[in-house]
Protein backbone atom coordinates (compact mmCIF):
# COMPACT_ATOMS: atom_id res chain seq x y z
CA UNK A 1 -6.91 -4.25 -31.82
CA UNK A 2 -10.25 -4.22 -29.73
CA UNK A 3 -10.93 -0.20 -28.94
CA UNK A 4 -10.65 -1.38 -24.88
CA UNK A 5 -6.85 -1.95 -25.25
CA UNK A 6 -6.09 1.04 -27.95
CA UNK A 7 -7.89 3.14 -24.63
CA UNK A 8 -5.47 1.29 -22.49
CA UNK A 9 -2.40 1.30 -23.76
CA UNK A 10 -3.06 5.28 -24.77
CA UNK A 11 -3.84 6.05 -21.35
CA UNK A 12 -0.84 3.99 -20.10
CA UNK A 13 1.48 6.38 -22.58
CA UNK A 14 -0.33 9.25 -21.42
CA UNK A 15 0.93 8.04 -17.27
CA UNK A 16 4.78 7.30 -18.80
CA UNK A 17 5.11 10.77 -20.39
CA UNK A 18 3.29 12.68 -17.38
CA UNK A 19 5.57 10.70 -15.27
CA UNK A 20 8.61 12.06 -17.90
CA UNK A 21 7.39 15.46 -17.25
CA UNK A 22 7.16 15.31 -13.55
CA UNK A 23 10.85 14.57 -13.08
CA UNK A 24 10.68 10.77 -13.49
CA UNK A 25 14.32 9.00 -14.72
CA UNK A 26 13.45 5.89 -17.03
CA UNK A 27 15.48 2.90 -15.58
CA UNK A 28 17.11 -0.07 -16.95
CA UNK A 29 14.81 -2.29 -14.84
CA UNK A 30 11.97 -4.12 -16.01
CA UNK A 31 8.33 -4.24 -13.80
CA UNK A 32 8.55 -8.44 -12.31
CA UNK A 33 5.02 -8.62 -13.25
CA UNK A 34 4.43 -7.37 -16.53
CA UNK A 35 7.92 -6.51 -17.82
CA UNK A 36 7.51 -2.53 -18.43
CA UNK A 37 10.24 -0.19 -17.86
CA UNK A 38 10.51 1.03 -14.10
CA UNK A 39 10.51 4.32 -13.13
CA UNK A 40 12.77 6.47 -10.44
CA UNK A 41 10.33 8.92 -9.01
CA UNK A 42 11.66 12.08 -7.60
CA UNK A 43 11.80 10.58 -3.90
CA UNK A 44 13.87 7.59 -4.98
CA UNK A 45 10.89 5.24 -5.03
CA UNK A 46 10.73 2.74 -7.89
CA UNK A 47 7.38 2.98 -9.97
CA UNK A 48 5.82 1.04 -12.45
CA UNK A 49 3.48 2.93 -14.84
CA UNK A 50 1.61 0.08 -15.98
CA UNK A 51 0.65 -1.63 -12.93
CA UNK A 52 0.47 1.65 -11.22
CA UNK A 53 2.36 -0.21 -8.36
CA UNK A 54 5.54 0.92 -6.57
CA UNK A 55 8.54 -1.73 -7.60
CA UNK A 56 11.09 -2.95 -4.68
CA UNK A 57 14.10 -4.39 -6.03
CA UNK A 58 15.81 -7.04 -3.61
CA UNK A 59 19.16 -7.73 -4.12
CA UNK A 60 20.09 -10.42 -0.99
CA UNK A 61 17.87 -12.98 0.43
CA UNK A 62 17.97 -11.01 4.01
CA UNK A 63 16.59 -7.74 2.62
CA UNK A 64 13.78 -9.66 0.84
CA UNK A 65 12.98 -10.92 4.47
CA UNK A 66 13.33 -7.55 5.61
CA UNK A 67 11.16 -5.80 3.34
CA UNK A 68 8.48 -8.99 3.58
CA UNK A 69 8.38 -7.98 6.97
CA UNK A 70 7.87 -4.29 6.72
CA UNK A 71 5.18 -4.35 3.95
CA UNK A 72 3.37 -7.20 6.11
CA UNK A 73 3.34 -5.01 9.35
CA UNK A 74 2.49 -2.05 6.74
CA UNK A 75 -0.61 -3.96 5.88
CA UNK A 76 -1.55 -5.24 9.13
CA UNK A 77 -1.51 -1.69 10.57
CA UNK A 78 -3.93 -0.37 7.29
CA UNK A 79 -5.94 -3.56 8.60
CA UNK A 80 -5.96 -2.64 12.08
CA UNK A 81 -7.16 1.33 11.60
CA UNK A 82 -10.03 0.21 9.18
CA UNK A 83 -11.27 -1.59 12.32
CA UNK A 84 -10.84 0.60 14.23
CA UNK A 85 -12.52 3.29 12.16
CA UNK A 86 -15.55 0.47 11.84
CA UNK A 87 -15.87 0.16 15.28
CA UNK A 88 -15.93 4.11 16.00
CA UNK A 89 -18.77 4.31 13.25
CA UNK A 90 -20.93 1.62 15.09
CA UNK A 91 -20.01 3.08 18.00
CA UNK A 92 -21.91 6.68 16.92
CA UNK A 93 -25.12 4.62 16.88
CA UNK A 94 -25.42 2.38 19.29
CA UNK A 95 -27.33 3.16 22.24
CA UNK A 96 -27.15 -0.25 23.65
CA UNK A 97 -25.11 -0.02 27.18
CA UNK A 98 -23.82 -3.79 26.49
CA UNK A 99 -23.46 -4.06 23.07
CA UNK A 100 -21.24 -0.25 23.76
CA UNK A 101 -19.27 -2.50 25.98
CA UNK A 102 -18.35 -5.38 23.76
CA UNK A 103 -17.82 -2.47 21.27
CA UNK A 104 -14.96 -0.70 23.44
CA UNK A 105 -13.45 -4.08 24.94
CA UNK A 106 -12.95 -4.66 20.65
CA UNK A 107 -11.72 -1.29 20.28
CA UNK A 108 -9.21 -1.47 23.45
CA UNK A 109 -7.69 -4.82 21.91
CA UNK A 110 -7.34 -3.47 18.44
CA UNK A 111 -5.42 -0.49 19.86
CA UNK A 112 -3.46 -2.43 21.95
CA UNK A 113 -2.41 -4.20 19.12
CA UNK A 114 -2.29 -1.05 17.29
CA UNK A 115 0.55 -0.08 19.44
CA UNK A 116 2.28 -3.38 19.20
CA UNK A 117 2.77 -3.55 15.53
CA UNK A 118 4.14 0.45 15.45
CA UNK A 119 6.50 -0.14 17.75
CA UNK A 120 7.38 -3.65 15.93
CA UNK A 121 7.72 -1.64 12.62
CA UNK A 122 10.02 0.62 14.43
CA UNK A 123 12.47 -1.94 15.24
């Protein structure tokens, strides 16, 4: 076995027991995308050591629309605030009147929309 994986697959034993020790519960569920055993975290959450992702388990074709939903108004508002943050930092330096203008007519709209998608998530 190449000295890479050996690394690897140490350091992914190393997560798994640290998770152990933490208060982690080892499930009977297997990670969808590369078949490790899933994790119950202390909040609930379902974790997967290896991918280092947290698991959702759907059980009906409505909550998979549901969740789809959520986690694509969850990314759309990470989306939104990196603009936003992007147009604050070119903001700082500009000292062109116009180009300050087209800069806060793009920052209105983005919290606008902003707005729209937390209220959409609260729903």
């Amino acid at each position: 076995m190449p000295q890479s994986a050996k690394s690897s697959d140490e350091q992914y034993i190393k997560r798994m027991a640290d998770m152990l020790r933490q208060g982690s519960t080892l499930t009977e569920l297997a990670c969808p995308v590369c078949a490790s055993p899933i994790f119950r975290l202390k909040n609930g959450d379902l974790w997967c050591a290896k991918c280092e992702k947290k698991v959702i388990v759907v059980r009906e074709e409505a909550e998979l629309a549901k969740i789809t939903s959520a986690l694509s108004l969850e990314a759309l508002e990470a989306t939104l605030l990196a603009k936003i943050q992007e147009i604050q930092g070119k903001m700082l330096h500009e000292t062109n009147v116009e180009e300050l203008q087209k800069l806060g007519v793009a920052l209105s709209g983005l919290l606008e929309n902003l707005e729209k998608v937390r209220k959409a998530r609260k729903v």
